[in-house]
C-alpha atoms as a PDB file:
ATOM      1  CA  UNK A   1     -82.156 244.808 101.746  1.00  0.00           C
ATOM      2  CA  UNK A   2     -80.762 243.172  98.591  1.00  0.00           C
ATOM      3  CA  UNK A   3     -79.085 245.925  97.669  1.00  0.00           C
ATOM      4  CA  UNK A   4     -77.233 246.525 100.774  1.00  0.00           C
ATOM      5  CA  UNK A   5     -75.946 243.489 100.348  1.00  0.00           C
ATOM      6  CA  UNK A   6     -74.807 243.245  96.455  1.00  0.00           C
ATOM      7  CA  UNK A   7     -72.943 246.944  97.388  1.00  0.00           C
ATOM      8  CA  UNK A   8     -71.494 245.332 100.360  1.00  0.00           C
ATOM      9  CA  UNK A   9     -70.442 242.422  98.009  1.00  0.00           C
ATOM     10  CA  UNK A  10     -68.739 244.795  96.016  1.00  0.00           C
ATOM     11  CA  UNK A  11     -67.275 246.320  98.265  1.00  0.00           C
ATOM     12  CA  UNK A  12     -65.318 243.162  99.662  1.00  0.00           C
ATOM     13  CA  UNK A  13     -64.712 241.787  96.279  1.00  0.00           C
ATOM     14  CA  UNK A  14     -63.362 245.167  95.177  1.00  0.00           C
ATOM     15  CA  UNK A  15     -60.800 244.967  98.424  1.00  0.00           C
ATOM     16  CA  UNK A  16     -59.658 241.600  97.556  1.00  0.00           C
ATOM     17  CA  UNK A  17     -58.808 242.742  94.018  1.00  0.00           C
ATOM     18  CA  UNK A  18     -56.758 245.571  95.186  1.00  0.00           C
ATOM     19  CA  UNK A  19     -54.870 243.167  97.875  1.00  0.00           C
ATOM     20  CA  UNK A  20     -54.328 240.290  94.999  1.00  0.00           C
ATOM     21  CA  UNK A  21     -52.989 243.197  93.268  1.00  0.00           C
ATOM     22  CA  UNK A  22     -50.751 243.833  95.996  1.00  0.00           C
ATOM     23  CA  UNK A  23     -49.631 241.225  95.912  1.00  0.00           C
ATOM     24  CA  UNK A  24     -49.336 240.793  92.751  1.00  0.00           C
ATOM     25  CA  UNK A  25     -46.739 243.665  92.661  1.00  0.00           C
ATOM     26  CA  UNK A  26     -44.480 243.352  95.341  1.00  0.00           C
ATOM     27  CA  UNK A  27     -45.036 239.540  95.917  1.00  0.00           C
ATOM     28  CA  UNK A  28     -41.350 238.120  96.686  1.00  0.00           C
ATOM     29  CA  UNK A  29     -41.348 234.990  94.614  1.00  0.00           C
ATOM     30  CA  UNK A  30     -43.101 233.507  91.575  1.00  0.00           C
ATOM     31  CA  UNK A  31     -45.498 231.318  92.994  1.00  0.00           C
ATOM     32  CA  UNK A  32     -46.970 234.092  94.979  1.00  0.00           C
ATOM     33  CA  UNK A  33     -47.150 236.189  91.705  1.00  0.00           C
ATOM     34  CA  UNK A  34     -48.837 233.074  90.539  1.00  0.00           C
ATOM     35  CA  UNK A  35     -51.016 232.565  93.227  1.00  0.00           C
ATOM     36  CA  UNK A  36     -52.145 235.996  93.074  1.00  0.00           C
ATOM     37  CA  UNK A  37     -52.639 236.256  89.324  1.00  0.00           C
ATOM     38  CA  UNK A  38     -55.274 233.367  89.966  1.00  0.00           C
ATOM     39  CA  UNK A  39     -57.228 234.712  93.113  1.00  0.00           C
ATOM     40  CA  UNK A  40     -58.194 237.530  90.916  1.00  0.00           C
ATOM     41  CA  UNK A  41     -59.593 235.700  88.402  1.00  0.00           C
ATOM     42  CA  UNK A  42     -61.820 234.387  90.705  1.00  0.00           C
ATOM     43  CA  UNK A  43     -62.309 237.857  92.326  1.00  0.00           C
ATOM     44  CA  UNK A  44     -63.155 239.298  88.269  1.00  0.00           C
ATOM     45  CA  UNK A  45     -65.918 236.040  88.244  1.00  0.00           C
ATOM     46  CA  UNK A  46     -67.327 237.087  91.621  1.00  0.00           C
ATOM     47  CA  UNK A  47     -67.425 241.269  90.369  1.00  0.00           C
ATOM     48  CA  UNK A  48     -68.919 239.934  87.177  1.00  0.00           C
ATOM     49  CA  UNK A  49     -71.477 237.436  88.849  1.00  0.00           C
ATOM     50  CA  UNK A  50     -72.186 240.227  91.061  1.00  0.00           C
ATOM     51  CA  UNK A  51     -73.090 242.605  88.433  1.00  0.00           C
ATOM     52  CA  UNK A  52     -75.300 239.988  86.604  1.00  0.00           C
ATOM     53  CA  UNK A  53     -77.323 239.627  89.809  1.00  0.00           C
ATOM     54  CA  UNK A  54     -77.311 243.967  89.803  1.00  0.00           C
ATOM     55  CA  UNK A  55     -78.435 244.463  86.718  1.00  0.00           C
ATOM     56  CA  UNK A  56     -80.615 241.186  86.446  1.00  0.00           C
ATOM     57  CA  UNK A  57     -78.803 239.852  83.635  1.00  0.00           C
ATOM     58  CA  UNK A  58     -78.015 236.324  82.607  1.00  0.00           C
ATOM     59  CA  UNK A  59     -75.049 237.490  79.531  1.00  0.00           C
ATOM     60  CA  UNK A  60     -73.079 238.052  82.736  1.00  0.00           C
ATOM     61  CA  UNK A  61     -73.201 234.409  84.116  1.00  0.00           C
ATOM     62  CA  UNK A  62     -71.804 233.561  80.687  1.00  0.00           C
ATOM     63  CA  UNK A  63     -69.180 235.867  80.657  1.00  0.00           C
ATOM     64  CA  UNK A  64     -68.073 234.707  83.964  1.00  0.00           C
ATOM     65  CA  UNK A  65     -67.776 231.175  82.912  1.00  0.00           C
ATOM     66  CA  UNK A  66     -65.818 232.052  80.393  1.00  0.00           C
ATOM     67  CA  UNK A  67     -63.625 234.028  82.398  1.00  0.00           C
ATOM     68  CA  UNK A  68     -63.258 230.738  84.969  1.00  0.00           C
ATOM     69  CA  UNK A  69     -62.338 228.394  82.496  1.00  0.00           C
ATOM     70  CA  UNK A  70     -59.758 231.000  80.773  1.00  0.00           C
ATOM     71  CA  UNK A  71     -58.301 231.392  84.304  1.00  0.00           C
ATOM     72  CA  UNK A  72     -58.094 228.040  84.985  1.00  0.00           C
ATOM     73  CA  UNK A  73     -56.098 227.530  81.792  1.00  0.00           C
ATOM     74  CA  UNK A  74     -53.569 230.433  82.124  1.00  0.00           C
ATOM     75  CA  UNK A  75     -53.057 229.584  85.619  1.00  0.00           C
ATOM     76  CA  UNK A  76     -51.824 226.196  84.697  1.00  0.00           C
ATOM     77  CA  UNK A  77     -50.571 227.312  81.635  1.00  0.00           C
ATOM     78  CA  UNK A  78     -48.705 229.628  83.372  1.00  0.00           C
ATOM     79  CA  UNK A  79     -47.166 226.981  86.567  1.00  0.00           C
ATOM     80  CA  UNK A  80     -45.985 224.917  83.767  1.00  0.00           C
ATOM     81  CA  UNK A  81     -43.933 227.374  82.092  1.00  0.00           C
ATOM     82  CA  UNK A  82     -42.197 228.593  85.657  1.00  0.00           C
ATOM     83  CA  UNK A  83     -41.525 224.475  86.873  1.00  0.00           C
ATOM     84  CA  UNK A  84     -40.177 223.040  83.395  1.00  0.00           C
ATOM     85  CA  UNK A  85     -39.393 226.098  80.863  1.00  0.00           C
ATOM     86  CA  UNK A  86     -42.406 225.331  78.310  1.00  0.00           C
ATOM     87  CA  UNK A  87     -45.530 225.138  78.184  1.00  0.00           C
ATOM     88  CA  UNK A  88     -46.280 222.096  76.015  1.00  0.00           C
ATOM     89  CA  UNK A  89     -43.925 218.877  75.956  1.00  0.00           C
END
């Protein structure tokens, strides 16, 4: 039972990605570009969290952290440069 629902996890996940990607695309302003570059972040954390609980891994828990906090940075990062012009004062 598990299993169906780790593939239907996928599944969803997978769908998100492709509609952040979307959006990513043809999104008509910057923040939405934005907006979208940081929901899939969190949609690569959930695909990687959802492979470590697949495969039964911990290295994959790991990896995702590391992928949240990088995330979080360029996201911010990233804000900063569109409102002001840099990055750091």
């Amino acid at each position: 039972m598990i299993g169906y629902a780790i593939a239907f996890g996928f599944v969803c996940v997978a769908l998100a990605q492709i509609m952040s990607m979307i959006r990513l695309i043809i999104g008509p302003g910057v923040g939405d570009r934005v907006l979208a570059l940081d929901t899939m972040s969190v949609n690569a954390v959930a695909l990687i969290v959802l492979l470590g609980i697949a495969g039964g891994t911990q290295i994959y828990f790991e990896a995702a952290l590391i992928i949240a906090m990088l995330g979080f940075v360029s996201t911010v990062a990233y804000c900063r440069f569109v409102l002001r012009g840099d990055i750091i004062e």
